[in-house]
C-alpha atoms as a PDB file:
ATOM      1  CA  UNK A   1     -33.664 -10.779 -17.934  1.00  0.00           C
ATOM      2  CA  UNK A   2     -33.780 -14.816 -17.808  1.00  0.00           C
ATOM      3  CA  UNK A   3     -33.591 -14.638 -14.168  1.00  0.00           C
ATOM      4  CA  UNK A   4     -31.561 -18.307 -14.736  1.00  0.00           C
ATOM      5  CA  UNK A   5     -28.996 -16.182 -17.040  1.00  0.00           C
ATOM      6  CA  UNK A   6     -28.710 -12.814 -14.385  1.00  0.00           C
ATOM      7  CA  UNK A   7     -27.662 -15.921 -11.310  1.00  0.00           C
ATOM      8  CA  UNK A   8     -24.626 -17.554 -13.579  1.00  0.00           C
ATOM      9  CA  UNK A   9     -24.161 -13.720 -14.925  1.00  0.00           C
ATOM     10  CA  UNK A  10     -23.474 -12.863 -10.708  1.00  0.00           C
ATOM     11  CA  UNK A  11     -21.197 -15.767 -10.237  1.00  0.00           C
ATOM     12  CA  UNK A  12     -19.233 -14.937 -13.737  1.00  0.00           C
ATOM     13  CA  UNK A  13     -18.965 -11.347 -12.320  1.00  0.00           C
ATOM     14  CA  UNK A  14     -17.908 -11.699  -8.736  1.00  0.00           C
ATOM     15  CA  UNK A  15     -14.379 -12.312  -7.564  1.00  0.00           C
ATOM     16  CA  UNK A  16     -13.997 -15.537  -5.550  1.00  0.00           C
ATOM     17  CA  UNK A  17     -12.680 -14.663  -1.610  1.00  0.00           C
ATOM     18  CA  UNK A  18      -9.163 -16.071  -2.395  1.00  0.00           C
ATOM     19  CA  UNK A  19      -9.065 -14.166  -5.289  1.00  0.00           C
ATOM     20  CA  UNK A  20     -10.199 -10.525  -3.789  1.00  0.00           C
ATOM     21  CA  UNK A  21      -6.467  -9.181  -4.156  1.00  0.00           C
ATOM     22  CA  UNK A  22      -5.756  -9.594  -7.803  1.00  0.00           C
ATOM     23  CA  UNK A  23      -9.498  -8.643  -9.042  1.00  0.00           C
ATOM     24  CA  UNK A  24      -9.160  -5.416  -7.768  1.00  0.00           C
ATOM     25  CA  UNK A  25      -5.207  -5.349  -8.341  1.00  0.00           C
ATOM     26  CA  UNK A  26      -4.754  -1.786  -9.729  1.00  0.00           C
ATOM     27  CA  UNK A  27      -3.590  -0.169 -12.712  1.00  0.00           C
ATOM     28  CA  UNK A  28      -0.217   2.177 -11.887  1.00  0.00           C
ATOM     29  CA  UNK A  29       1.232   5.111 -13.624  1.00  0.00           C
ATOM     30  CA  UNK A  30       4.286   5.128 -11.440  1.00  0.00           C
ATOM     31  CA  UNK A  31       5.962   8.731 -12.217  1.00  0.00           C
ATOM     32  CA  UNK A  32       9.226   8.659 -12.989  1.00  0.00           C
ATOM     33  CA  UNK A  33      12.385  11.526 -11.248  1.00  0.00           C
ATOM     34  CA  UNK A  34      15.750  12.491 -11.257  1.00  0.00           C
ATOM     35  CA  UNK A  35      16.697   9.066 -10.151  1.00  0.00           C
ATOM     36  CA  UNK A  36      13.904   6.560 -12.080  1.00  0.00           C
ATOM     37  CA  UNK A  37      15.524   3.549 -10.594  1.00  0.00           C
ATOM     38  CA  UNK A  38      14.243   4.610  -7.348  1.00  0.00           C
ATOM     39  CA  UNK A  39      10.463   5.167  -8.783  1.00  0.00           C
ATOM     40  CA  UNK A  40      10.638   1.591  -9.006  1.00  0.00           C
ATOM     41  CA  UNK A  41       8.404  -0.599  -6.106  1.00  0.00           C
ATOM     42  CA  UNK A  42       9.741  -3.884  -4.995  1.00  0.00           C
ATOM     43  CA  UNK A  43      10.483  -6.013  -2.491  1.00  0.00           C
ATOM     44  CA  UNK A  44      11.404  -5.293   1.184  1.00  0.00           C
ATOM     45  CA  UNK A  45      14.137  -8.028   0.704  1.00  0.00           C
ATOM     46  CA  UNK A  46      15.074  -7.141  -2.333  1.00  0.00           C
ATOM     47  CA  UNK A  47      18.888  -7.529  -1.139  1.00  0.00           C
ATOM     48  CA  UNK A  48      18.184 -10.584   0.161  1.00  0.00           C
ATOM     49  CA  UNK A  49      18.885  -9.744   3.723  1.00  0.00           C
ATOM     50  CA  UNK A  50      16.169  -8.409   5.452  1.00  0.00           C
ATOM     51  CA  UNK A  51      17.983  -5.595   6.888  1.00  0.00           C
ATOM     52  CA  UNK A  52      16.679  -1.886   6.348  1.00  0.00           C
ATOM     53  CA  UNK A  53      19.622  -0.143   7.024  1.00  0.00           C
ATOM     54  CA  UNK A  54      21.543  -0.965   4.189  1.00  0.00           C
ATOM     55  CA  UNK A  55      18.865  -0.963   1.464  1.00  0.00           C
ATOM     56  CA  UNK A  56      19.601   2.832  -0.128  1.00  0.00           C
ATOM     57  CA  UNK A  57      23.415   1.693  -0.690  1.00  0.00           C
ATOM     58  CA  UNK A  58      22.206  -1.847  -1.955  1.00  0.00           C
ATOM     59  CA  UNK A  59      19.448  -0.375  -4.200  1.00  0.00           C
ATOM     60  CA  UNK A  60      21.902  -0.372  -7.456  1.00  0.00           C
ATOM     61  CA  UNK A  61      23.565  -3.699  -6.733  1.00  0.00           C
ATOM     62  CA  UNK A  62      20.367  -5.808  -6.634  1.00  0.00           C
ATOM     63  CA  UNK A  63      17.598  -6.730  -9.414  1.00  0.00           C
ATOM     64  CA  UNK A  64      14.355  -5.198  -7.797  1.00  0.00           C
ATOM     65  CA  UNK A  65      11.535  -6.828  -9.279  1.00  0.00           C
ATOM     66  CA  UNK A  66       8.277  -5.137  -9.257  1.00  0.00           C
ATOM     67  CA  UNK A  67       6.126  -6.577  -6.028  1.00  0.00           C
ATOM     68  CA  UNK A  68       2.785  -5.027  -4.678  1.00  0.00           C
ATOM     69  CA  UNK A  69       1.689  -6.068  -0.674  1.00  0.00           C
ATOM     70  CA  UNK A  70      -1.250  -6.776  -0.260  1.00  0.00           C
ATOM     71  CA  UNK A  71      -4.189  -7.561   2.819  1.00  0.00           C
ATOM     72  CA  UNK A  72      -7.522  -8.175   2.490  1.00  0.00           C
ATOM     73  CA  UNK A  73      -9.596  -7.370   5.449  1.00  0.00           C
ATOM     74  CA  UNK A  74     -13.577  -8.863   5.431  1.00  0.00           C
ATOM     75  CA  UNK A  75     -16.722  -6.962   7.254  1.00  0.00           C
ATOM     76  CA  UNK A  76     -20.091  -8.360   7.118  1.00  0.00           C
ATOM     77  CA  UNK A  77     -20.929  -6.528   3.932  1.00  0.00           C
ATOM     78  CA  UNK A  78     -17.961  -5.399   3.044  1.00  0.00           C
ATOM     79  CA  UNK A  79     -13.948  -6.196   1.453  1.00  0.00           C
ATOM     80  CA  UNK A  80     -10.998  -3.682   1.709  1.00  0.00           C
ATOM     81  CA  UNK A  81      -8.218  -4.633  -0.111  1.00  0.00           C
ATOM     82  CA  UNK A  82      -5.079  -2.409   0.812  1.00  0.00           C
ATOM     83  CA  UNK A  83      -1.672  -2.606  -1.601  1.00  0.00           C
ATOM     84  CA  UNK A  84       1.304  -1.043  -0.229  1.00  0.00           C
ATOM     85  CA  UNK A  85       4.159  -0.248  -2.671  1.00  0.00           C
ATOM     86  CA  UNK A  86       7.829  -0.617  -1.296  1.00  0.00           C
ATOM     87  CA  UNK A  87      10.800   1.741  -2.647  1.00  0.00           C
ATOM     88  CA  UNK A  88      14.053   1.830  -1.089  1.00  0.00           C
ATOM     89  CA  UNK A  89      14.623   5.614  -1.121  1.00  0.00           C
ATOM     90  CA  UNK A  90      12.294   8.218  -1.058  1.00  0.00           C
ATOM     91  CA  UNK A  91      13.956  11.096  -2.707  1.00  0.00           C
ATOM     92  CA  UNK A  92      14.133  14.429  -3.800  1.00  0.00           C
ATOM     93  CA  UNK A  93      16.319  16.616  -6.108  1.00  0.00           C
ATOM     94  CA  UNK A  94      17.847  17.879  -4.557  1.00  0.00           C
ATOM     95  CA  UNK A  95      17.941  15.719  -1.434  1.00  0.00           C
ATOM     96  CA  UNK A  96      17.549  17.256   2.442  1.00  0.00           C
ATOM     97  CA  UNK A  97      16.807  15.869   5.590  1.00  0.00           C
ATOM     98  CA  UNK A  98      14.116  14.567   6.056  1.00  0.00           C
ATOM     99  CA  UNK A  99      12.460  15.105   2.600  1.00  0.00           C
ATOM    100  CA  UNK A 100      14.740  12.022   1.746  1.00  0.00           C
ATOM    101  CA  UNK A 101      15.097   8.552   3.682  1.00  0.00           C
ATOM    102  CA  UNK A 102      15.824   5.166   3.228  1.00  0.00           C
ATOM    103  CA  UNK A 103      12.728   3.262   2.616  1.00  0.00           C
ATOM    104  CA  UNK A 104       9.457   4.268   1.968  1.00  0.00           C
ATOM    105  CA  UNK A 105       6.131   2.390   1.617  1.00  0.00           C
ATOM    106  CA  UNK A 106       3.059   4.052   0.353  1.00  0.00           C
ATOM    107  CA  UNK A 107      -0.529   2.611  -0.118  1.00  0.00           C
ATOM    108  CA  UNK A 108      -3.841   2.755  -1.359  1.00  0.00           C
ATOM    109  CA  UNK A 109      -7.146   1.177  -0.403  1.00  0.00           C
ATOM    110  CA  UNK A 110     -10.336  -0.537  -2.573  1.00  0.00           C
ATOM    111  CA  UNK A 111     -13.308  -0.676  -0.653  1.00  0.00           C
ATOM    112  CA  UNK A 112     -16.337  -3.285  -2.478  1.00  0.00           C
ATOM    113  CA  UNK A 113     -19.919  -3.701  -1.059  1.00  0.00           C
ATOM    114  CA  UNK A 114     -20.661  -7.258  -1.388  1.00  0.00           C
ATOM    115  CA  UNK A 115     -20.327  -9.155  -3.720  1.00  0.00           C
ATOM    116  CA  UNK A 116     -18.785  -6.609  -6.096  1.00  0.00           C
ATOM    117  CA  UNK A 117     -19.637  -3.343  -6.352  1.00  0.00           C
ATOM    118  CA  UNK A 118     -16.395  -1.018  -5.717  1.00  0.00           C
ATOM    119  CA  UNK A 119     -17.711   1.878  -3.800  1.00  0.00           C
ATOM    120  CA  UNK A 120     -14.466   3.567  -3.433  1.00  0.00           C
ATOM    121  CA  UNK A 121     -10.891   3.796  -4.430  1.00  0.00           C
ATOM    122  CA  UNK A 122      -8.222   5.826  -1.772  1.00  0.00           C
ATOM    123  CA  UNK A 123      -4.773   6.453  -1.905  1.00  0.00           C
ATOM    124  CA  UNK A 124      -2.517   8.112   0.601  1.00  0.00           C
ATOM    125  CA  UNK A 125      -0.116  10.682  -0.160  1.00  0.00           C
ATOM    126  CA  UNK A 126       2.205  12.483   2.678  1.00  0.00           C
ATOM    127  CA  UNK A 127      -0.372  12.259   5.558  1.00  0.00           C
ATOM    128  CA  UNK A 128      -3.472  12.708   3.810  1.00  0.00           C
ATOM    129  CA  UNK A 129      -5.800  10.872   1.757  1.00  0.00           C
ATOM    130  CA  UNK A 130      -7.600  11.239  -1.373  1.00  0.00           C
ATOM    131  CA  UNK A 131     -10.648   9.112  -2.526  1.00  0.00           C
ATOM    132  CA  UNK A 132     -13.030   9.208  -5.380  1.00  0.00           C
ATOM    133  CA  UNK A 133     -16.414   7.245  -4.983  1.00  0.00           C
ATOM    134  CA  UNK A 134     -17.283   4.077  -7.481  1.00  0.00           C
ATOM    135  CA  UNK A 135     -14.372   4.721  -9.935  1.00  0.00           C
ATOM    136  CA  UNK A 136     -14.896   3.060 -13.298  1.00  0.00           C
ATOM    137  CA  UNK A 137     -11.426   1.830 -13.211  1.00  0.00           C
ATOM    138  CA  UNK A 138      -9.085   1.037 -10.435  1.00  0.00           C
ATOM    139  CA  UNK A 139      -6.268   3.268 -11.339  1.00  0.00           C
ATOM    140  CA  UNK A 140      -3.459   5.131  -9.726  1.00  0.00           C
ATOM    141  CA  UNK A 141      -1.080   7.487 -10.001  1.00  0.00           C
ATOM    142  CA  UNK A 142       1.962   7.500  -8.346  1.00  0.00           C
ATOM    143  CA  UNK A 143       4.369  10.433  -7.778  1.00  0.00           C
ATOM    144  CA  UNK A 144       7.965  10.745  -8.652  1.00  0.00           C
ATOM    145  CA  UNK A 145      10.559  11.119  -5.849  1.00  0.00           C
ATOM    146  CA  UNK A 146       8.384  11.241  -2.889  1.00  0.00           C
ATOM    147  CA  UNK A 147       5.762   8.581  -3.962  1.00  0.00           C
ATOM    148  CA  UNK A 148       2.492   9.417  -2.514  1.00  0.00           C
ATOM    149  CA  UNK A 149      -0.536   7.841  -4.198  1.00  0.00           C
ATOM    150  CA  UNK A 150      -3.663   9.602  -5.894  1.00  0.00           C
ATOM    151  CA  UNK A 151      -6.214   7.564  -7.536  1.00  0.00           C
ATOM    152  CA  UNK A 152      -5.867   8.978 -11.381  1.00  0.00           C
ATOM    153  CA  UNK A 153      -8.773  10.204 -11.308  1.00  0.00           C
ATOM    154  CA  UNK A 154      -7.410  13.323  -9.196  1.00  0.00           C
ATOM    155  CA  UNK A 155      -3.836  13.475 -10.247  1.00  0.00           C
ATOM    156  CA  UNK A 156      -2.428  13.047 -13.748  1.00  0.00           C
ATOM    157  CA  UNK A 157       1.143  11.011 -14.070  1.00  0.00           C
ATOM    158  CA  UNK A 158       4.225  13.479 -14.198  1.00  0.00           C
ATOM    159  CA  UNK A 159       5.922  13.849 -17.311  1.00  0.00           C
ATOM    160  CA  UNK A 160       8.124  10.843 -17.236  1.00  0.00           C
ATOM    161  CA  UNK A 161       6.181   7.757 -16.084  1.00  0.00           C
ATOM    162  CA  UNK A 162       5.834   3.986 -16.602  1.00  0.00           C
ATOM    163  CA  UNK A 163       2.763   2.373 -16.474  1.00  0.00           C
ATOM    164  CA  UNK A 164       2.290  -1.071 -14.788  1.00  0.00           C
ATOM    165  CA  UNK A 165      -0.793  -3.336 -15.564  1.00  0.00           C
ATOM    166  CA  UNK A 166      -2.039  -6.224 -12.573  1.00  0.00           C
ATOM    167  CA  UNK A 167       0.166  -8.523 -14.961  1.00  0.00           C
ATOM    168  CA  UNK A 168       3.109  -6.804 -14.315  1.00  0.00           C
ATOM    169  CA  UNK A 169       3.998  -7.131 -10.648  1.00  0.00           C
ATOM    170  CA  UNK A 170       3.949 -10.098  -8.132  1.00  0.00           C
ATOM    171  CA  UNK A 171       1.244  -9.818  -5.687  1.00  0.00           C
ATOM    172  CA  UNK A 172       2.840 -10.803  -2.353  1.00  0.00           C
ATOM    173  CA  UNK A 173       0.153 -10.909   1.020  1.00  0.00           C
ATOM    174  CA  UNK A 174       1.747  -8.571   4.096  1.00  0.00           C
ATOM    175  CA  UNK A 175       1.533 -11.583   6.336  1.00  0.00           C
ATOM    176  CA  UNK A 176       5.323 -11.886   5.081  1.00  0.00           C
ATOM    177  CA  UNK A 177       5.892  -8.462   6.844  1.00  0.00           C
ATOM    178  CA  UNK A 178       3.488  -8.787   9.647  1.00  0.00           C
ATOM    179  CA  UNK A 179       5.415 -11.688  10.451  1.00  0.00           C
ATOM    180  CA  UNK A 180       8.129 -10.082  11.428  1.00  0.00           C
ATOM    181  CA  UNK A 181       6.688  -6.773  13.289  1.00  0.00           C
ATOM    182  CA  UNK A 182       8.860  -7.625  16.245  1.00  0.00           C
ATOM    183  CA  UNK A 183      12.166  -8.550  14.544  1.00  0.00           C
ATOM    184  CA  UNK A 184      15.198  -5.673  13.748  1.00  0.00           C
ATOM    185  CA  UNK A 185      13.128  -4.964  10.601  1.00  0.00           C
ATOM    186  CA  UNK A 186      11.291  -2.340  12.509  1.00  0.00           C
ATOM    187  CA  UNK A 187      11.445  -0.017  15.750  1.00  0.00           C
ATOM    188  CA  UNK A 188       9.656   2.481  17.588  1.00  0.00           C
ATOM    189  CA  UNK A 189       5.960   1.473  18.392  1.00  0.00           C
ATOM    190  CA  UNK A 190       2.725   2.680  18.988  1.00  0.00           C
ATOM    191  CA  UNK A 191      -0.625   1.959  20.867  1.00  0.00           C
ATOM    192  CA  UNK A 192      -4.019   1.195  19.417  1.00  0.00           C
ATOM    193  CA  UNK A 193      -6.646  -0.600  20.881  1.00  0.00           C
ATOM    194  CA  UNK A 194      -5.019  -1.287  23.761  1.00  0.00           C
ATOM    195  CA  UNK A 195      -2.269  -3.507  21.163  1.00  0.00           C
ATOM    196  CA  UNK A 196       1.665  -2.457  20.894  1.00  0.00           C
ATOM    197  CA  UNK A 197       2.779  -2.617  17.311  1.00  0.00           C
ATOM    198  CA  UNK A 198       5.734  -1.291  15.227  1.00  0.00           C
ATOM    199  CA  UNK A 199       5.671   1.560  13.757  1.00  0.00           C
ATOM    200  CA  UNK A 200       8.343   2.359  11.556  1.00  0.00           C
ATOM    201  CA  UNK A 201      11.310   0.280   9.097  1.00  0.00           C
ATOM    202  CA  UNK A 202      14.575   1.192  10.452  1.00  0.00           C
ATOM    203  CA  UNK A 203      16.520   2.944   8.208  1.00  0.00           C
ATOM    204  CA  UNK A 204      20.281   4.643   8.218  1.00  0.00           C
ATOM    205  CA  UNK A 205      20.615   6.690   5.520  1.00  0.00           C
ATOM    206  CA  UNK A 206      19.088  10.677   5.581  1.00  0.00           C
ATOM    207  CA  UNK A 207      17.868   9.009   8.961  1.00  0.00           C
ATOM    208  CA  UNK A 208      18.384  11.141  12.180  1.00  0.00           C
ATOM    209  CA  UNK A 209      16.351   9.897  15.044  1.00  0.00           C
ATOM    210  CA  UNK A 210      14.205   7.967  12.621  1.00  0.00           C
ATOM    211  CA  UNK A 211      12.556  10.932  12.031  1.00  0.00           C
ATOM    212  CA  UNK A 212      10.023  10.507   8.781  1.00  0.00           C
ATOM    213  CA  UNK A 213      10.717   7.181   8.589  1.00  0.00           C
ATOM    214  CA  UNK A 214       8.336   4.615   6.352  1.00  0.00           C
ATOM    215  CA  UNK A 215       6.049   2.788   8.023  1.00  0.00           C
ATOM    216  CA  UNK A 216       4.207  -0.277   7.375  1.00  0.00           C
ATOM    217  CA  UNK A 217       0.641  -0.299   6.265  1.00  0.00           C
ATOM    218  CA  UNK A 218      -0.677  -1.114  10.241  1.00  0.00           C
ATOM    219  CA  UNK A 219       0.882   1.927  11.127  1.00  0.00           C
ATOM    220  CA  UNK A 220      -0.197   4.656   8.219  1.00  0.00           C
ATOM    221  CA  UNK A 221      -1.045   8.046   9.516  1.00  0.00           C
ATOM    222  CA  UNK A 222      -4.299   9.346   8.192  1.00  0.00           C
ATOM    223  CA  UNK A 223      -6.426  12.501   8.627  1.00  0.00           C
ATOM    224  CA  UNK A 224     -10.231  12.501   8.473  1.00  0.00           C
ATOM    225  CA  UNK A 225     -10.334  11.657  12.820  1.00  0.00           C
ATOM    226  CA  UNK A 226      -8.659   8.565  12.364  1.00  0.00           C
ATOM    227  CA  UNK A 227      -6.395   7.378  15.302  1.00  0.00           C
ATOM    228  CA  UNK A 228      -2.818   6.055  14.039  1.00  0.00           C
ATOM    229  CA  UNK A 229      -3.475   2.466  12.917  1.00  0.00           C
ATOM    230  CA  UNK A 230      -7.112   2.787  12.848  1.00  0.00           C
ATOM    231  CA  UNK A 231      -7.592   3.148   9.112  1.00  0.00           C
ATOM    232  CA  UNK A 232      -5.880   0.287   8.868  1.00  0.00           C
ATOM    233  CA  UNK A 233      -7.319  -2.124  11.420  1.00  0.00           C
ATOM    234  CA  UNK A 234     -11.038  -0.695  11.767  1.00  0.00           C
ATOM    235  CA  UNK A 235     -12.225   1.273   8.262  1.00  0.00           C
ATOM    236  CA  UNK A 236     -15.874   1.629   9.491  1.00  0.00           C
ATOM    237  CA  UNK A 237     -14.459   2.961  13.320  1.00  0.00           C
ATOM    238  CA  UNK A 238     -16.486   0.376  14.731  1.00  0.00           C
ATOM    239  CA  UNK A 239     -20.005   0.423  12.657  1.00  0.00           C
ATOM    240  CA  UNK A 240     -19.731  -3.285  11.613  1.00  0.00           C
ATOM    241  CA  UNK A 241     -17.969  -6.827  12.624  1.00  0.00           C
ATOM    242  CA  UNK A 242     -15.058  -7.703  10.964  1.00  0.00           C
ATOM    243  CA  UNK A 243     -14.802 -11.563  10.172  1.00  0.00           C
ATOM    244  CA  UNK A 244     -11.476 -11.800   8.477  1.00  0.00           C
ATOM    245  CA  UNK A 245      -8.101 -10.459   7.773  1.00  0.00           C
ATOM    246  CA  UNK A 246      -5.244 -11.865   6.401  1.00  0.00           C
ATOM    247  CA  UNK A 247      -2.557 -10.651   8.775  1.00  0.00           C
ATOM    248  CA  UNK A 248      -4.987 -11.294  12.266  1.00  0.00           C
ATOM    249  CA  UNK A 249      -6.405 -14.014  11.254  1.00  0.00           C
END
């Protein structure tokens, strides 16, 4: 190959920094329950209010436009790009404690080896988390109800589903919610690296004690030996520097 053609062929080919997020911005089969208009992913302030305690009542009397969260963190050799998807309720037919809550925010993760090659696409379902190395396509599936996220390679959409394309949502960076980690938006905390953060939304409805509450992205419980937060704030458990993030930074 004209090695003159393969240089512009790199630069045509890999994502500029600011534009990391919507690159890599995934494809969604978002399944589809007893109750589709709570399938749907939006905005924490949907309602306009930024309270979480009123947001399964006000879930009906609002528009609730389709929104994904994003960060991008930086490594020497590395980007991971997490998305976090919002609902109001997280659901169930028919609903108990605990199984249902106000709020709920799910996520997935797109690790790329410099400058662009995707090594790996994760999503996180109910505590654990499910990963397939360099996918093709940067695809998920969603679940109905209870929302946890599979990339589609492992799990095919439920019978009722709607797809979203990048094009289809707003991409909005988590800084907006980061920003307010120590306002009434959240309670209960945790340690990590020596750091306090917030750990949960607060929520009233199918709430007792806060008890399965949805947590922000910062404070997403993972398997595989990772500490709460960690998968989050340190991917590689300490194997390389970081040298950005969008929320710490």
């Amino acid at each position: 190959m004209n090695v003159k053609f393969y240089l512009l062929f790199m630069i045509l080919s890999t994502p500029l920094l600011a534009d990391v997020e919507r690159f890599y911005a995934p494809t969604v089969y978002q399944g589809l329950g007893s109750d589709p208009s709570a399938d749907e992913f939006t905005s924490v302030n949907f309602d306009g209010d930024w309270n979480p305690k009123n947001n399964w009542d006000n879930m009906m009397k609002f528009k609730r436009p389709p929104v994904v969260y994003y960060d991008v963190m930086e490594s020497e050799n590395h980007y991971f790009i997490t998305y976090g998807f919002f609902f109001p309720r997280d659901y169930a037919s028919p609903c108990f404690w605990i199984h249902c809550h106000e709020n709920d925010f799910e996520g997935m993760r797109v690790t790329v080896k410099k400058p662009s090659e995707v090594l790996k696409l994760e999503g996180l379902a109910h505590g654990h988390r499910y990963e397939v190395l360099y996918p093709q396509k940067i695809e998920v599936t969603i679940e109905k109800e209870g929302h946890g996220i599979h990339p589609r390679l492992l799990r095919v959409p439920d019978k009722k589903y709607k797809t979203y394309q990048a094009t289809d949502y707003e991409l909005r960076s988590l800084k907006e919610l980061w920003d307010k980690r120590d306002s009434d938006l959240f309670t209960d905390s945790f340690i990590y690296n020596g750091n306090s953060y917030s750990q949960k939304f607060g929520c009233h409805s199918w709430c007792l004690f806060n008890i399965g509450g949805a947590r922000p992205p910062w404070s997403w419980k993972v398997g595989d030996g990772f500490a709460e937060g960690q998968w989050f704030f340190d991917p590689l458990k300490g194997s390389e520097k970081y040298l950005r993030s969008l929320l710490i930074n």
